[in-house]
Protein backbone atom coordinates (compact mmCIF):
# COMPACT_ATOMS: atom_id res chain seq x y z
CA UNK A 1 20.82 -4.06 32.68
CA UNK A 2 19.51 -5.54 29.45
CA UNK A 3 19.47 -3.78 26.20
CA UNK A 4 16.56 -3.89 23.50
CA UNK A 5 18.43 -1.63 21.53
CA UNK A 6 20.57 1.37 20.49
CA UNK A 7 20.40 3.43 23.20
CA UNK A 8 22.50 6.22 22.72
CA UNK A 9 23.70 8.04 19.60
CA UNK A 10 25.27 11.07 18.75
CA UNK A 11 29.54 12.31 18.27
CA UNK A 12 31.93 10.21 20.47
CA UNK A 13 29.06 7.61 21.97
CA UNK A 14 28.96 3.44 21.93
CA UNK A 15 26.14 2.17 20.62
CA UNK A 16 25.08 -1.54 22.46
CA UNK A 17 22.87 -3.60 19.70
CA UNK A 18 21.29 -6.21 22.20
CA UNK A 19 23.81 -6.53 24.76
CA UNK A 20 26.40 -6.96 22.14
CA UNK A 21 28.78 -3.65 22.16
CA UNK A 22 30.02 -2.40 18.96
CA UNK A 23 33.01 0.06 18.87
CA UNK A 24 35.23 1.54 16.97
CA UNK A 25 33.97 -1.09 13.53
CA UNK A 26 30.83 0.77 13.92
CA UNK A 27 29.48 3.19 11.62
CA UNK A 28 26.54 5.62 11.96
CA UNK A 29 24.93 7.95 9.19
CA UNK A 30 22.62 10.89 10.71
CA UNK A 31 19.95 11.98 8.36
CA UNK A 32 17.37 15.23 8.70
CA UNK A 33 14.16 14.40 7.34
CA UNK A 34 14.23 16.52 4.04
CA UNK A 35 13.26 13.01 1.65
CA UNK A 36 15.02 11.17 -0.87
CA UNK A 37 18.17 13.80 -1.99
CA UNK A 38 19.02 14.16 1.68
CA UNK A 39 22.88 14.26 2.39
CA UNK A 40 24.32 11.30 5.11
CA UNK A 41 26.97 12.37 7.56
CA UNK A 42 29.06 9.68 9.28
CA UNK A 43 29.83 9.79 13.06
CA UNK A 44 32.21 7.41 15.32
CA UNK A 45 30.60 5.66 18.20
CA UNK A 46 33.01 4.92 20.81
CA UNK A 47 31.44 6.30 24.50
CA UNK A 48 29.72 4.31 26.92
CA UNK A 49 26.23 3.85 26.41
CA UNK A 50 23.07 6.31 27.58
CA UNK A 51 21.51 5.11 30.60
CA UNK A 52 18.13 3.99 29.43
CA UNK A 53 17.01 1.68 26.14
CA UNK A 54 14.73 3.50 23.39
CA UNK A 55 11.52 1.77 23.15
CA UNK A 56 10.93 0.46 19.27
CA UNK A 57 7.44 0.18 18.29
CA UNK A 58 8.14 -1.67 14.82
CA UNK A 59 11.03 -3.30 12.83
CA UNK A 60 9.93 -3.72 9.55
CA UNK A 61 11.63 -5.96 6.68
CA UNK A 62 11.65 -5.34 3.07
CA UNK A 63 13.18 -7.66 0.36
CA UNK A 64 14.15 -6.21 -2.98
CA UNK A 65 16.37 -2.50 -3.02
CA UNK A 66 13.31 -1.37 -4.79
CA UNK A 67 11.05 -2.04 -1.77
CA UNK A 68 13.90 -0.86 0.70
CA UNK A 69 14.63 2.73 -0.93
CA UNK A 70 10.23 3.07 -1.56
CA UNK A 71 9.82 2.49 2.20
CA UNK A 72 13.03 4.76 3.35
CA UNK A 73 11.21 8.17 1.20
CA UNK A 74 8.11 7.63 2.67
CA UNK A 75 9.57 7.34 6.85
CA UNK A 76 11.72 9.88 5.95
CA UNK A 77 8.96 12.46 5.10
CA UNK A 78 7.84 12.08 8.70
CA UNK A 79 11.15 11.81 10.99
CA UNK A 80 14.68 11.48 11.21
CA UNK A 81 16.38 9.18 9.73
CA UNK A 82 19.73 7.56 11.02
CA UNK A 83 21.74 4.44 9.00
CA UNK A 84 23.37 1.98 11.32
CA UNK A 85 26.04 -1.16 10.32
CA UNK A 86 26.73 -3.56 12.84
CA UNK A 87 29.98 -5.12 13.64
CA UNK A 88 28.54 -8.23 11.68
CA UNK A 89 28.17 -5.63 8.58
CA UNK A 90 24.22 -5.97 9.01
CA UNK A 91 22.23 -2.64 8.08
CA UNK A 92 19.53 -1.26 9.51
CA UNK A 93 17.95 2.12 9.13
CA UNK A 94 15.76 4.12 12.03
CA UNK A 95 13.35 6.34 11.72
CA UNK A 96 11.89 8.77 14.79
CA UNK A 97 8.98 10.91 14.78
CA UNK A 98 6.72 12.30 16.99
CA UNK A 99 2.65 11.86 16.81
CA UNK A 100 0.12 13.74 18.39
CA UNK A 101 2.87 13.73 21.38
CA UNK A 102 4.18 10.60 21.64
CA UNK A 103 7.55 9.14 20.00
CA UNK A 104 7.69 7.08 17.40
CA UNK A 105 10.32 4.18 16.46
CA UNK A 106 10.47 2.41 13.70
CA UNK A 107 13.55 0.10 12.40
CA UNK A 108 13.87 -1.65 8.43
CA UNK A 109 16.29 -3.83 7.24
CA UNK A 110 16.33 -5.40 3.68
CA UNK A 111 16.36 -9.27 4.13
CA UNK A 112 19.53 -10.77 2.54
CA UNK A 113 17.87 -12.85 -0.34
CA UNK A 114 14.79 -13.10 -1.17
CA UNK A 115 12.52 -16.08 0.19
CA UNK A 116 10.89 -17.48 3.14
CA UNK A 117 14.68 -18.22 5.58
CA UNK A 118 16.22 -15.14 4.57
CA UNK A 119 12.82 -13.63 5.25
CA UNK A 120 12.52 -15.22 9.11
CA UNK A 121 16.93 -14.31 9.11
CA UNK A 122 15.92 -10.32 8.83
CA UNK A 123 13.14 -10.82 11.35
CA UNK A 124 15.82 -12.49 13.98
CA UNK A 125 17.87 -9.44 13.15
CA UNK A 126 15.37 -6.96 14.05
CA UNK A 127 14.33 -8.55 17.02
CA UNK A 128 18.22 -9.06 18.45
CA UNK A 129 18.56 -5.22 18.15
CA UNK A 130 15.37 -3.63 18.55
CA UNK A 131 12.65 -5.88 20.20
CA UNK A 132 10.20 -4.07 18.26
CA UNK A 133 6.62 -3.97 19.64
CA UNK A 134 5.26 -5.46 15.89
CA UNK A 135 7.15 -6.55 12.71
CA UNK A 136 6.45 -5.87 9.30
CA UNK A 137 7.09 -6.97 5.71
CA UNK A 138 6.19 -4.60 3.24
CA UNK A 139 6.97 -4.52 -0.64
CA UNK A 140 5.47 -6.15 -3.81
CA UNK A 141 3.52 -9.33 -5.06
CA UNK A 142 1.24 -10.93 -7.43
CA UNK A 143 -2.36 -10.50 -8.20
CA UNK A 144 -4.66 -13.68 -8.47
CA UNK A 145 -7.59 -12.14 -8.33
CA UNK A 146 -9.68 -10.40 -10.90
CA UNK A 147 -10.82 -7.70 -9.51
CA UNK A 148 -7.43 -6.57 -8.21
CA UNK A 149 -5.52 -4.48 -10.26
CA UNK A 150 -1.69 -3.55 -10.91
CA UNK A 151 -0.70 -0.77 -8.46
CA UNK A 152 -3.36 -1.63 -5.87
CA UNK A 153 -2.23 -2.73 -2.12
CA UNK A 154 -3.46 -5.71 0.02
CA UNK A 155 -3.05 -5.83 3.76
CA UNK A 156 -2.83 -9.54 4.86
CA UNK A 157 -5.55 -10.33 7.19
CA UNK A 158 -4.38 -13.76 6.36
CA UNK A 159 -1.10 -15.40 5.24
CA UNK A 160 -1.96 -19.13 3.16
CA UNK A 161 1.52 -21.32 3.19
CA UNK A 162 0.93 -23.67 0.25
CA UNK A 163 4.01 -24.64 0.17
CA UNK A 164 3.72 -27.74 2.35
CA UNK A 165 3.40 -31.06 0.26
CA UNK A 166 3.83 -34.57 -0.18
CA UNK A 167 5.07 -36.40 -2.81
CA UNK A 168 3.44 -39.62 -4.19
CA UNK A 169 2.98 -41.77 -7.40
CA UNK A 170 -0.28 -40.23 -7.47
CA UNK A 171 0.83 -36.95 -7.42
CA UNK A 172 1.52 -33.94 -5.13
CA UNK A 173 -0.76 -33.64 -1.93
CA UNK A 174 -0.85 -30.35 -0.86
CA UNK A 175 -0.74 -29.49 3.47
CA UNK A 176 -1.29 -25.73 3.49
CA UNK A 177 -0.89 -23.56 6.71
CA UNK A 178 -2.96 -21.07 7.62
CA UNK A 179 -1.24 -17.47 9.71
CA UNK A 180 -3.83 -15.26 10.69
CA UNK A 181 -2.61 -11.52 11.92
CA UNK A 182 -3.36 -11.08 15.61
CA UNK A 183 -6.75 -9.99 17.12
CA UNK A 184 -5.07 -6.51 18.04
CA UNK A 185 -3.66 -6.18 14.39
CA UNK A 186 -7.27 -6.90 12.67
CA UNK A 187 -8.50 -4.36 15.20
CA UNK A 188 -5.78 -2.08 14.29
CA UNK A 189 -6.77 -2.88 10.16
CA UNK A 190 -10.68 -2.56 11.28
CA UNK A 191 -10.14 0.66 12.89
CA UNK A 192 -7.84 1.91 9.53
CA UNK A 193 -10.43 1.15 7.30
CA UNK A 194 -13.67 2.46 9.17
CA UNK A 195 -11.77 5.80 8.64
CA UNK A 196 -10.43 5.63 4.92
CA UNK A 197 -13.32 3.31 3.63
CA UNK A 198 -12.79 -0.09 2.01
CA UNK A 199 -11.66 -0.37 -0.28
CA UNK A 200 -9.83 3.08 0.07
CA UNK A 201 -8.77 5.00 -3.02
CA UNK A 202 -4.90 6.06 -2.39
CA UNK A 203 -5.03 9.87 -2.92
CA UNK A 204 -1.91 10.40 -4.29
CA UNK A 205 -3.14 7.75 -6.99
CA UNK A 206 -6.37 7.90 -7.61
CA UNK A 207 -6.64 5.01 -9.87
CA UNK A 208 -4.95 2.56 -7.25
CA UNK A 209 -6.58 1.14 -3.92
CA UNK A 210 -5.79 -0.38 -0.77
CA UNK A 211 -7.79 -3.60 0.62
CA UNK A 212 -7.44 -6.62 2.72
CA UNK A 213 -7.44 -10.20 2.44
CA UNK A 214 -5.85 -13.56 2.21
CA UNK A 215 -2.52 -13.76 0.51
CA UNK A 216 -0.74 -16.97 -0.62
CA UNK A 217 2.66 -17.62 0.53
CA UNK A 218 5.29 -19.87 -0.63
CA UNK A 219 8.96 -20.44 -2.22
CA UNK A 220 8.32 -20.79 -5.88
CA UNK A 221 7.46 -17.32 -8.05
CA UNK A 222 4.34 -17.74 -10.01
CA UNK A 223 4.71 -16.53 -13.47
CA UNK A 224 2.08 -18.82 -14.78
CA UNK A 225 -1.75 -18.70 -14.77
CA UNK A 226 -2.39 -22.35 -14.67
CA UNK A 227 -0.02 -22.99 -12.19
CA UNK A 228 -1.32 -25.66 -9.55
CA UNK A 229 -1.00 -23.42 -6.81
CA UNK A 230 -3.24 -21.13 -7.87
CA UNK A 231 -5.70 -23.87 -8.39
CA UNK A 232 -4.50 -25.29 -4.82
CA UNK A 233 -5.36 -21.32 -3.20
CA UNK A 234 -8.71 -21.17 -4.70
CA UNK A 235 -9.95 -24.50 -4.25
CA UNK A 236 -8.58 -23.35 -0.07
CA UNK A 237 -10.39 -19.59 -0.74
CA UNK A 238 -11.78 -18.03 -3.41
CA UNK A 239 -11.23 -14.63 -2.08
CA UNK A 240 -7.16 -15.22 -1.55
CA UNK A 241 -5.89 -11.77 -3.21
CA UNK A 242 -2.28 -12.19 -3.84
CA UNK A 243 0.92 -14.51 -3.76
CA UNK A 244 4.23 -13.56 -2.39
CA UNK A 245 7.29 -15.08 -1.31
CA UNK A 246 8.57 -14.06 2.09
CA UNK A 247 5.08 -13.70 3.90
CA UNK A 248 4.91 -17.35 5.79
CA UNK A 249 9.00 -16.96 6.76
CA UNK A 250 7.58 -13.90 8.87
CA UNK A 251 4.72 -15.67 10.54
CA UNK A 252 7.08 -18.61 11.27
CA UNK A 253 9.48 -16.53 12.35
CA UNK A 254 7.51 -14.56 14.98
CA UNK A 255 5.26 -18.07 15.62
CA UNK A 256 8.73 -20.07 16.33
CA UNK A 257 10.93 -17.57 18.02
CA UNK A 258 9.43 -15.00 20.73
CA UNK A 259 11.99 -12.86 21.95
CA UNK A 260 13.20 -11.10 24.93
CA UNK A 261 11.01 -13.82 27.10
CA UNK A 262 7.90 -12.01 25.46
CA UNK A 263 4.95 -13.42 23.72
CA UNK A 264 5.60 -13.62 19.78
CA UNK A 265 5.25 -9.76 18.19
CA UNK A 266 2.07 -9.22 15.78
CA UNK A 267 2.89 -8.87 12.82
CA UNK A 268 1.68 -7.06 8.92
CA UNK A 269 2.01 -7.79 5.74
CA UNK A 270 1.20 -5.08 3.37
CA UNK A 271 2.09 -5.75 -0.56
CA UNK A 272 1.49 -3.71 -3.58
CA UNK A 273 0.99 -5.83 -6.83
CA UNK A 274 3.22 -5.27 -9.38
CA UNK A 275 2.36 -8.24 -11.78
CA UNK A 276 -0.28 -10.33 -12.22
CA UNK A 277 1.65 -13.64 -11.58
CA UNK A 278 1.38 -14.99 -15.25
CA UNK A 279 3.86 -15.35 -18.17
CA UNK A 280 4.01 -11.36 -18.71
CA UNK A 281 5.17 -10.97 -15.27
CA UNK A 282 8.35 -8.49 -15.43
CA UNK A 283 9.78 -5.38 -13.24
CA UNK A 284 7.64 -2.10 -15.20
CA UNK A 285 5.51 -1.98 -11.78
CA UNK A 286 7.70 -2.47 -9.20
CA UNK A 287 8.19 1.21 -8.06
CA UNK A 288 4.53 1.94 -8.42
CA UNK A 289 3.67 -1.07 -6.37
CA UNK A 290 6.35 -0.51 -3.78
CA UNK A 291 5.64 3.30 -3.02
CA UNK A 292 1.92 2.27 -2.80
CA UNK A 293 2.74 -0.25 -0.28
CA UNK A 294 4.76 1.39 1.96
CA UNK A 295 2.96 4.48 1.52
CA UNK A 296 0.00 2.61 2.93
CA UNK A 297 1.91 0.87 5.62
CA UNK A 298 2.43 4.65 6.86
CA UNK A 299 -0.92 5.76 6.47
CA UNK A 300 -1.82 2.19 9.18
CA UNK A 301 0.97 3.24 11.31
CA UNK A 302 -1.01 5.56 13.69
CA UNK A 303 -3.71 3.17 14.00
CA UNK A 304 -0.60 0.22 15.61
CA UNK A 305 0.61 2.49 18.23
């Protein structure tokens, strides 16, 4: 019988990650869902697994520790929360609920490095033990455009890989790729804004909102205002919101690789801006921009399932 995932916890169990058993090396932490000052307690796992695979509806992937811990007190305010390490020392944290009856699974791991490979390496990850419904990365980037401000959250209805280029003695020629979410995931975003309004004012910060649009994706951080790829993105569209670093690795990822003999996963990108990718970019936003994010990314949650 194949495995999509962990399938049984609890004292004196085996967990099976994927069809790939992990024993006594194994660690699992069991957490209530009383937010951030919770206490972990570690169990063994050495029984035979459960009979039946848990369905996972989405693995989601942050980047920075900042991003990881923002988007781990938000899940935790609605389920339980349970820390995993595989025998390859990879960590992943779940997170079950229940809504309006049904169950709820969500998965997050923190990508190794940032950037676009370690980016599509986490996604691999997730899909090996979990074979999540969607994926998700979730976390911080850089406003481009003037009428976003620090704080506020984009959710990618469109992912614009500049990156692409070739070299010549007349200069750089620039091959952008375009990843558009899904048709179910737009519906998903349609549906999420019809019922907040759009641009929707976060009410636990008034001041910040949450939109959608195009954001630009590639390897280099932008910390400069005349930088050539922001001419590059709004010469491609004038309405591209936000640049980030990990986004395209995702949509590769899911484009390149379908698992489990499936069609490729949908995927989201939701990003709160913490800079304004110029010469004063520095860290004094992060937190704000990451709680905003994955705040949001819970809020859209209910409309995915």
């Amino acid at each position: 019988m194949r495995n999509n995932g962990i399938i049984s916890g609890g004292s004196g169990n085996r967990i099976t990650v994927s069809g790939v058993a992990m024993g006594e090396n194994t660690s699992v932490t069991g957490t209530p869902a009383t937010g951030p000052d919770s206490r972990e307690s570690t169990e063994s796992a050495q029984a035979p697994p459960g009979p039946e695979p848990e369905a996972w509806d989405l693995g989601a992937v942050t980047v920075l520790s900042v991003e990881t811990r923002a988007l781990i007190d938000a899940l935790s305010r609605r389920g339980t929360q349970r820390k995993t390490v595989t025998a390859r020392r990879e960590r992943f944290r779940e997170f079950r609920w229940v809504d309006a009856g049904r169950p709820v699974r969500v998965a997050v791991t923190q990508s190794l490095h940032p950037g676009q490979l370690s980016a599509g390496s986490a996604v691999a990850a997730l899909r090996a033990a979990y074979a999540p419904r969607f994926l998700a990365l979730v976390g911080i980037a850089g406003a481009v455009h003037p009428d976003l401000h620090l704080g506020d959250v984009v959710v990618a209805q469109e992912i614009v890989h500049y990156e692409p280029r070739k070299v010549t003695p007349e200069g750089i020629r620039r091959r952008g790729r375009s990843h558009p979410v899904a048709a179910e995931v737009q519906h998903a975003v349609n549906d999420f804004f019809t019922e907040h309004d759009e641009p929707w004012r976060l009410p636990w910060a008034g001041e910040h909102r949450a939109l959608r649009g195009l954001v630009g994706s590639g390897e280099a951080v932008l910390a400069d205002t005349d930088a050539a790829e922001r001419a590059y993105l709004r010469g491609y569209n004038e309405k591209v919101l936000a640049v980030e670093t990990e986004g395209a690795g995702l949509a590769e990822a899911v484009y390149a690789g379908p698992a489990h003999d499936r069609a490729p996963e949908p995927w989201l990108l939701v990003r709160g801006m913490s800079d304004a990718a110029g010469p004063d970019k520095d860290d004094r936003h992060h937190a704000v921009a990451a709680r905003n994010a994955a705040e949001v990314f819970c809020a859209l949650l209910p409309h995915l399932l």
